[in-house]
Protein backbone atom coordinates (compact mmCIF):
# COMPACT_ATOMS: atom_id res chain seq x y z
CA UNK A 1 89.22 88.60 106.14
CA UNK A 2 92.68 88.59 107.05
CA UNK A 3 94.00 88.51 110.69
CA UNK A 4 96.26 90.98 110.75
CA UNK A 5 94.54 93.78 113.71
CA UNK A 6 93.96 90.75 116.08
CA UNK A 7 93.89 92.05 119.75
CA UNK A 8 93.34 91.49 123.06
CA UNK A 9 89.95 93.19 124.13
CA UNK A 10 88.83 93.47 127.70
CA UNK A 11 90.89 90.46 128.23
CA UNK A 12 89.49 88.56 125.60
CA UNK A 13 92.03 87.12 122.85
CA UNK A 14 91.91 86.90 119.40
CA UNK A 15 89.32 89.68 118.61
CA UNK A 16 89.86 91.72 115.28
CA UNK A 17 89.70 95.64 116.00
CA UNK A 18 88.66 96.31 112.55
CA UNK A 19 85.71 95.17 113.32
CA UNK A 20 84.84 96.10 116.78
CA UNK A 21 83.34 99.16 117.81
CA UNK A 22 85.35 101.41 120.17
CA UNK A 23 83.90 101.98 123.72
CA UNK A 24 84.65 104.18 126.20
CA UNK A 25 86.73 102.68 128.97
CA UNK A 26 87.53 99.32 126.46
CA UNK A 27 90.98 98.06 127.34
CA UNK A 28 93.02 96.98 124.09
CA UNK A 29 96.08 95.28 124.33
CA UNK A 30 98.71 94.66 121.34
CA UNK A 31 101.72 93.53 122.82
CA UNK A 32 100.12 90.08 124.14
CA UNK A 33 101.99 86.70 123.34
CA UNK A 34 98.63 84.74 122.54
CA UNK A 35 98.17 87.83 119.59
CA UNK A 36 101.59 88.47 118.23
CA UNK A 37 102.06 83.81 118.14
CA UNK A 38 98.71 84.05 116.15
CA UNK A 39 99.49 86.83 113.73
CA UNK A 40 102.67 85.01 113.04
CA UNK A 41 101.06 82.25 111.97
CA UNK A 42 99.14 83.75 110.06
């Protein structure tokens, strides 16, 4: 599993969208420091 779709989800970090299932209302952020410093690592 790579880490390449990590997000921000509801305010939690690190959580991979392909495999979380979309809810209405759910709040995903891509633009987050914490997500794009841990996709460069990576």
């Amino acid at each position: 599993v790579c880490h390449c779709c990590l997000v921000q989800i509801d305010g939690r970090h690190k959580r991979r969208a392909c495999q979380t299932q979309v809810r209405p209302g759910m709040q995903v952020q891509t633009e987050v420091n914490r997500i794009v410093a841990a996709q460069e690592v990576l």
